[in-house]
N, C-alpha and C. Protein backbone atom coordinates (compact mmCIF):
# COMPACT_ATOMS: atom_id res chain seq x y z
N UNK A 1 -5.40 1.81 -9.03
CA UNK A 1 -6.36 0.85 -9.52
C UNK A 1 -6.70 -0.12 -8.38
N UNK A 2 -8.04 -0.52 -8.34
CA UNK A 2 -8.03 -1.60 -7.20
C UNK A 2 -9.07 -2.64 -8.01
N UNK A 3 -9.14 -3.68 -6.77
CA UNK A 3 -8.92 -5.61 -7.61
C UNK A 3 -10.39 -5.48 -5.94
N UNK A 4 -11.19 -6.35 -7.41
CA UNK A 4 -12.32 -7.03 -6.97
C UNK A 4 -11.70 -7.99 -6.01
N UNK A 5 -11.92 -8.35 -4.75
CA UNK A 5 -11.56 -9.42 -3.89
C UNK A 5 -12.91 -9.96 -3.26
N UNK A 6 -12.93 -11.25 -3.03
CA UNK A 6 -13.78 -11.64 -1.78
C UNK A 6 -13.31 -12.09 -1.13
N UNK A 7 -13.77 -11.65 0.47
CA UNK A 7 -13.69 -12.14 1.84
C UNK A 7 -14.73 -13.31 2.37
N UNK A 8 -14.19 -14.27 3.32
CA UNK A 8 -14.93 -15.21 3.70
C UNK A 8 -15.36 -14.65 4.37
N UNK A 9 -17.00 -15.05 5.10
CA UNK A 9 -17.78 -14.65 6.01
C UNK A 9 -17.58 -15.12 7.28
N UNK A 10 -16.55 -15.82 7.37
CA UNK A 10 -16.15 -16.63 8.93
C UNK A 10 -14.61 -16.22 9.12
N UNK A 11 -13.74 -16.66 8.23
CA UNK A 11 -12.39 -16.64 9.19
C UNK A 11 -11.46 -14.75 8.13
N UNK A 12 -12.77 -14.14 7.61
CA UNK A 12 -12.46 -12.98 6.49
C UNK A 12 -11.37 -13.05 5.93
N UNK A 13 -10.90 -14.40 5.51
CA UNK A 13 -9.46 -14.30 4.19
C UNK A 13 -10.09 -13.81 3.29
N UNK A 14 -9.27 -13.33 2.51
CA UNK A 14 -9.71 -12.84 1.11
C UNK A 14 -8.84 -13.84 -0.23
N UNK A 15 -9.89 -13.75 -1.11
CA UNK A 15 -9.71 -14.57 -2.28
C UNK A 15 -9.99 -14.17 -3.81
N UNK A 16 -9.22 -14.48 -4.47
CA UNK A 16 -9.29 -13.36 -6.07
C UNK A 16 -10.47 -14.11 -6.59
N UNK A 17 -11.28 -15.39 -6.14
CA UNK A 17 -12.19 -14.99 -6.81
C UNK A 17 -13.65 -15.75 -5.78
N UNK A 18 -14.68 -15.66 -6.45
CA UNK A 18 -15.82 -16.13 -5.37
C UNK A 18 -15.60 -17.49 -5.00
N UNK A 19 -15.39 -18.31 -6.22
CA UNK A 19 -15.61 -19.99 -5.92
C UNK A 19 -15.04 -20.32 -4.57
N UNK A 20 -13.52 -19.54 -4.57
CA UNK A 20 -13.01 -19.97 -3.73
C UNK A 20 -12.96 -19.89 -2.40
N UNK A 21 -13.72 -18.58 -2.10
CA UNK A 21 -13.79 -18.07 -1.54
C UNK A 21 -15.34 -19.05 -0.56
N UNK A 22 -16.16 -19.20 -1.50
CA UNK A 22 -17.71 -20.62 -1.29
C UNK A 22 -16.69 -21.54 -0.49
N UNK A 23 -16.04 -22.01 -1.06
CA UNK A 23 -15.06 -23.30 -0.87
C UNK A 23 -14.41 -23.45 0.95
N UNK A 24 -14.23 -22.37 0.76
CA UNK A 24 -13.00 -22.30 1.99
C UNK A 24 -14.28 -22.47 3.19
N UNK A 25 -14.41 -21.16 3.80
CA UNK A 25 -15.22 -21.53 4.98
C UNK A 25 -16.84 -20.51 4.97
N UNK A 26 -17.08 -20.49 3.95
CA UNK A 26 -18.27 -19.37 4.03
C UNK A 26 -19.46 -20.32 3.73
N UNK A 27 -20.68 -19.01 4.56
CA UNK A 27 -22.19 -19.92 3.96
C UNK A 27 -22.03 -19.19 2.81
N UNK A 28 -21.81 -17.67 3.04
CA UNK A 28 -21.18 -17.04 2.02
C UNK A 28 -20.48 -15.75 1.77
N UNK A 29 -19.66 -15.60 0.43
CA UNK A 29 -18.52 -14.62 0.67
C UNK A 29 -18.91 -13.25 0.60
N UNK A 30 -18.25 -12.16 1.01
CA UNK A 30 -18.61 -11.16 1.15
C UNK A 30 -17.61 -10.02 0.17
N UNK A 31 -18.35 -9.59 -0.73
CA UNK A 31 -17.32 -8.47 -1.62
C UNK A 31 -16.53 -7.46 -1.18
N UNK A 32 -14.99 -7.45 -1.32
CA UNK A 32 -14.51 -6.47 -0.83
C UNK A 32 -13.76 -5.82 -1.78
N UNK A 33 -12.73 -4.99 -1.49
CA UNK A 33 -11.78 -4.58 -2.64
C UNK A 33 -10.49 -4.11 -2.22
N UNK A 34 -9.75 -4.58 -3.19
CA UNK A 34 -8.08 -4.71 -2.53
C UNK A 34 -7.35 -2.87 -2.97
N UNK A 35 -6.60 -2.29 -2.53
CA UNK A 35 -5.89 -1.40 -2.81
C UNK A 35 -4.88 -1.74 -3.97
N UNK A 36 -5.00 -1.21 -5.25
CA UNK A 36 -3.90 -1.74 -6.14
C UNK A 36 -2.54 -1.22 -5.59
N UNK A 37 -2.17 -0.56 -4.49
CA UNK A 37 -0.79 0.16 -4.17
C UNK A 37 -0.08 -0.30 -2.87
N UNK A 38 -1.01 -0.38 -2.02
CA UNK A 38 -0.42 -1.28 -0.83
C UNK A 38 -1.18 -3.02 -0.82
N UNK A 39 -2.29 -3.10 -0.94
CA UNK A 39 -2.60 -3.93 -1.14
C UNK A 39 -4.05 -4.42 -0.03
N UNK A 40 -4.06 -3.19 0.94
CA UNK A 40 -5.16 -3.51 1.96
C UNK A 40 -6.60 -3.82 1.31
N UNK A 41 -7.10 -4.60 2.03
CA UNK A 41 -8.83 -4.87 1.50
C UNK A 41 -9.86 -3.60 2.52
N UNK A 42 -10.21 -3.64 1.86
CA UNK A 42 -11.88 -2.78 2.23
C UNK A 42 -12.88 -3.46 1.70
N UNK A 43 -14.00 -3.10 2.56
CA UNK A 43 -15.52 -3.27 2.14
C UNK A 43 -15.71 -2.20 1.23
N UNK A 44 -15.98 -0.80 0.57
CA UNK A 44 -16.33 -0.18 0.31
C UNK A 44 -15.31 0.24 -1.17
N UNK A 45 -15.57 -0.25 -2.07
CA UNK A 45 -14.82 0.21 -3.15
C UNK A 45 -14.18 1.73 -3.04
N UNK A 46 -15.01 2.86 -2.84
CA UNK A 46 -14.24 3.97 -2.72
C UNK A 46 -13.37 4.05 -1.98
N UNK A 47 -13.47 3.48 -1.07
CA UNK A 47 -12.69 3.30 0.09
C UNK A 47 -11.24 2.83 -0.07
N UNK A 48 -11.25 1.65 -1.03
CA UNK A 48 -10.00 1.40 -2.00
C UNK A 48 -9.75 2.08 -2.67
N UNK A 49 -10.18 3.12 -3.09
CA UNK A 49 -9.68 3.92 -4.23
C UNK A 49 -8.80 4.98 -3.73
N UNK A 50 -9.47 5.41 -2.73
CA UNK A 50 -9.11 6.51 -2.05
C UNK A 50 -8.02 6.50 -0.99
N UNK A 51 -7.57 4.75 -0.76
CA UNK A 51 -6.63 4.39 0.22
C UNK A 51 -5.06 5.21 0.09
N UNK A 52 -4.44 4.85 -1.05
CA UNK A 52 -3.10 5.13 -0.98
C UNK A 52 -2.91 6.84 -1.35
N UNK A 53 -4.07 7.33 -1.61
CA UNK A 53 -4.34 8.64 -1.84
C UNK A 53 -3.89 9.31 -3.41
N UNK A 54 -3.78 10.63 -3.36
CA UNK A 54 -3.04 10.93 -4.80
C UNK A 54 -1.67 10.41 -5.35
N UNK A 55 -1.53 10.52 -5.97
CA UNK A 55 -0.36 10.39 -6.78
C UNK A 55 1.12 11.36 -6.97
N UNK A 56 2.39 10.93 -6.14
CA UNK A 56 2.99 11.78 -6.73
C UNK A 56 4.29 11.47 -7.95
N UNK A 57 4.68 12.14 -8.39
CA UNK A 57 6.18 11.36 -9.02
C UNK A 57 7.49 12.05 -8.89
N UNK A 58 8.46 11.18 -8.95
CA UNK A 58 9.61 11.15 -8.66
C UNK A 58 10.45 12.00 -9.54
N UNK A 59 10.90 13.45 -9.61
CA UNK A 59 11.67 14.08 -10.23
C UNK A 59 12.66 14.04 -10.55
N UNK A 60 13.42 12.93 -10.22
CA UNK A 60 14.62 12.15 -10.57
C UNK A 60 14.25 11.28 -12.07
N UNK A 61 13.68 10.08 -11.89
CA UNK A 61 12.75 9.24 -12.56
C UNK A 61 11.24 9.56 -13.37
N UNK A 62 10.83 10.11 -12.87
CA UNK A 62 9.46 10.70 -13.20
C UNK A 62 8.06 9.31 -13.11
N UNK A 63 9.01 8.33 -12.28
CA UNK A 63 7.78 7.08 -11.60
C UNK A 63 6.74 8.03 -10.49
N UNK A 64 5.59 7.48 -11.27
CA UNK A 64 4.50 7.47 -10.54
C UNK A 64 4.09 6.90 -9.09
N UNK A 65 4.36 7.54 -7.73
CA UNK A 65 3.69 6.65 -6.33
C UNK A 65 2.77 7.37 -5.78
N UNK A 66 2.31 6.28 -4.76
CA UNK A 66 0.93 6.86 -4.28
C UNK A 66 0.67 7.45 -3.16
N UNK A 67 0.70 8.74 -2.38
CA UNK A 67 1.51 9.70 -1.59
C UNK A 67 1.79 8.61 -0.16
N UNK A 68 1.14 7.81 -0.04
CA UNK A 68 1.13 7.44 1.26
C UNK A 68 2.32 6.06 0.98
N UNK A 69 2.55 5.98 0.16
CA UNK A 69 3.55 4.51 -0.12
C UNK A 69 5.08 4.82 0.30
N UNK A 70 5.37 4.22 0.82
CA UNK A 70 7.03 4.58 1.28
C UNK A 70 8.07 5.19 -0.27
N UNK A 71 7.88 4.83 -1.21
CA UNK A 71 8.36 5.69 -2.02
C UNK A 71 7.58 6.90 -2.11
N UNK A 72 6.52 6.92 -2.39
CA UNK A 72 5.98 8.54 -2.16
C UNK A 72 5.90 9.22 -1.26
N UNK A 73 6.30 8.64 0.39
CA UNK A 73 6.29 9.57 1.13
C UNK A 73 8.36 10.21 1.01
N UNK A 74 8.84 9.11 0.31
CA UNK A 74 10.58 9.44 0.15
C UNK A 74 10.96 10.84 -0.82
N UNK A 75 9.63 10.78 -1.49
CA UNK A 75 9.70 11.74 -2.85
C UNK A 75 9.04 13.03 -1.79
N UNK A 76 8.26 13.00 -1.10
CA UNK A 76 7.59 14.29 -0.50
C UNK A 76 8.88 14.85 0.90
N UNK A 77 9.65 13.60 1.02
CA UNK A 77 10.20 14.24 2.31
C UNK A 77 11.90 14.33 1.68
N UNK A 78 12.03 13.65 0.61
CA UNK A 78 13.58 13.89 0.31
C UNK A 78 13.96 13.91 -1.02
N UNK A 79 12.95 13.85 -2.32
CA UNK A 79 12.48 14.57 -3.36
C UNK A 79 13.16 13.46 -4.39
N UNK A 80 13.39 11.88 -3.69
CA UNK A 80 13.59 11.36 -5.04
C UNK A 80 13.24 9.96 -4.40
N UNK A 81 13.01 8.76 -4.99
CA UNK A 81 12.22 7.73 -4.74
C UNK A 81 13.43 6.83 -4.61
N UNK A 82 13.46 5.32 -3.79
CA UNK A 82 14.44 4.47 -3.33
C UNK A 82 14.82 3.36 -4.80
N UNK A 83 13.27 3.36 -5.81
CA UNK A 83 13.92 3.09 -7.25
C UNK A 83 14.93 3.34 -8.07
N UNK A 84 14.89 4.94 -7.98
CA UNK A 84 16.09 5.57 -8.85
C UNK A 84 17.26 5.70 -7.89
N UNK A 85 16.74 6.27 -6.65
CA UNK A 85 18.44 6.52 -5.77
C UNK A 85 18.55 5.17 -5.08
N UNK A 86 18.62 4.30 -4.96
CA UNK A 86 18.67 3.31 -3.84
C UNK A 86 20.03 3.61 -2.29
N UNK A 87 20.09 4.97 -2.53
CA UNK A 87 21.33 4.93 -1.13
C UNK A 87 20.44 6.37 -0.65
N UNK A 88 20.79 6.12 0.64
CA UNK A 88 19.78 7.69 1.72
C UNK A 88 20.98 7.43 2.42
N UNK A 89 21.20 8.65 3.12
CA UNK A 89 22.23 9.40 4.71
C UNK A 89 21.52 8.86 5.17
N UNK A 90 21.93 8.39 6.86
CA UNK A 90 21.43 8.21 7.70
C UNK A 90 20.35 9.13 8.17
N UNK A 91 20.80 10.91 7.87
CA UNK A 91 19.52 11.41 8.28
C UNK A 91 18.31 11.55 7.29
N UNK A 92 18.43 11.39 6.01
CA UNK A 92 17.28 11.08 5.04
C UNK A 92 16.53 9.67 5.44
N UNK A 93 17.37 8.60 5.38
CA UNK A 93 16.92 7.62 5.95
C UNK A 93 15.84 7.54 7.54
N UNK A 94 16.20 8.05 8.24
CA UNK A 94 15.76 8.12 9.59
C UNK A 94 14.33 9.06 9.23
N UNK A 95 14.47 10.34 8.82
CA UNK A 95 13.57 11.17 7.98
C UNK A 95 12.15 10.55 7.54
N UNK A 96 13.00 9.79 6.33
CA UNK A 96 11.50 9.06 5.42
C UNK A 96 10.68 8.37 6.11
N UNK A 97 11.20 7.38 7.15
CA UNK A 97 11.02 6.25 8.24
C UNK A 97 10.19 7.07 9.25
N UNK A 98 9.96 7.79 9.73
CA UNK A 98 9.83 8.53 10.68
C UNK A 98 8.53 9.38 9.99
N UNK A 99 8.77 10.03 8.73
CA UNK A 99 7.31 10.30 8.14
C UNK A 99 6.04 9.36 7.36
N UNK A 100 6.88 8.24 7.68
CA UNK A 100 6.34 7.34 7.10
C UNK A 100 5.07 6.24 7.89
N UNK A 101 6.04 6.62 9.19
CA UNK A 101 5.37 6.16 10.60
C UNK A 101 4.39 7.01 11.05
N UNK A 102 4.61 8.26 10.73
CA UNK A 102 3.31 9.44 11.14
C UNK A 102 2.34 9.46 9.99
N UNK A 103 2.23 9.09 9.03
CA UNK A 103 1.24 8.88 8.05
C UNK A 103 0.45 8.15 8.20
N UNK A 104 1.57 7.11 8.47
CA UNK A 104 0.84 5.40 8.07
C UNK A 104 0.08 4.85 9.44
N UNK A 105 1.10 5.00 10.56
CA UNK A 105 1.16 4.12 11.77
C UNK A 105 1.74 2.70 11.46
N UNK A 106 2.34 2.93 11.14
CA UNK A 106 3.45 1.50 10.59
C UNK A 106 4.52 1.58 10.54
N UNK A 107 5.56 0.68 10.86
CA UNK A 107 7.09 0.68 10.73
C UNK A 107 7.59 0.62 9.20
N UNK A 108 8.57 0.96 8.70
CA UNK A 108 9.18 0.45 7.37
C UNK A 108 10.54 0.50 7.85
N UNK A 109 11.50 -0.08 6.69
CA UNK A 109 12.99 0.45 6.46
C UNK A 109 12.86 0.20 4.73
N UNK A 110 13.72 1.83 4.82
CA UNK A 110 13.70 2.45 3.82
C UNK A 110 14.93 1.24 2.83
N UNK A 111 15.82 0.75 3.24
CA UNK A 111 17.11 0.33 2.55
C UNK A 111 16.59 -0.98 1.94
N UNK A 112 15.20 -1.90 2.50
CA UNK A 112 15.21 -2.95 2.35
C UNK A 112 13.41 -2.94 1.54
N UNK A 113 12.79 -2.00 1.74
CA UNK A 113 11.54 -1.74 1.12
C UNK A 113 10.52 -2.03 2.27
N UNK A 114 11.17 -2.83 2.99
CA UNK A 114 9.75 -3.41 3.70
C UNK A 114 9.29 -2.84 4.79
N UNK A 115 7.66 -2.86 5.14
CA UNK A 115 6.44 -2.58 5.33
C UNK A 115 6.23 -3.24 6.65
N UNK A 116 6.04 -2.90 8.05
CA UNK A 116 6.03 -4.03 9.02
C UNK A 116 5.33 -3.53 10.44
């Protein structure tokens, strides 16, 4: 799912809604749209839609992620999500991290959730 956002036309924060968006530093704001799964903005609504990609789920749990999200890439590379198992081997761990970085181009750690 993705979230109507606007971006300022000067310093491009984004804001959940227009007023505020008038307010801050714009002559005026510019419509964008947030990724409901990671959370990135785009100009192009499809473009949000299409961000975190399909959907897979967790055969442990049967939670729904979105292939490119560090739990869904945990479910494609080690077949169960950090919700239901919260412990990985060092080499699952290293694994997910590592496909996660060739997807994305971004760092994570798998033990702590975060995105960096």
């Amino acid at each position: 799912m993705v979230e109507q956002v606007w971006m300022c036309g000067l310093c491009s924060g984004t804001h959940e809604c227009e007023g505020e968006a008038v307010m801050c530093c714009s002559p005026e704001p510019q419509e964008a749209w947030a990724c409901g799964d990671c959370e990135e903005v785009h100009k192009q609504k499809d473009e949000a839609v299409g961000c975190c990609g399909e959907k897979v789920s967790c055969p442990k749990c049967m939670r729904p992620h979105s292939e490119k999200t560090l739990n869904g890439v945990s479910v494609r590379v080690v077949g169960f999500c950090n919700i239901c198992t919260p412990v990985y081997s060092y080499e699952e761990q290293r694994s997910v991290e590592d496909a996660f970085y060739a997807g994305n181009g971004i760092n994570c750690n798998v033990l702590t959730g975060s995105v960096y």
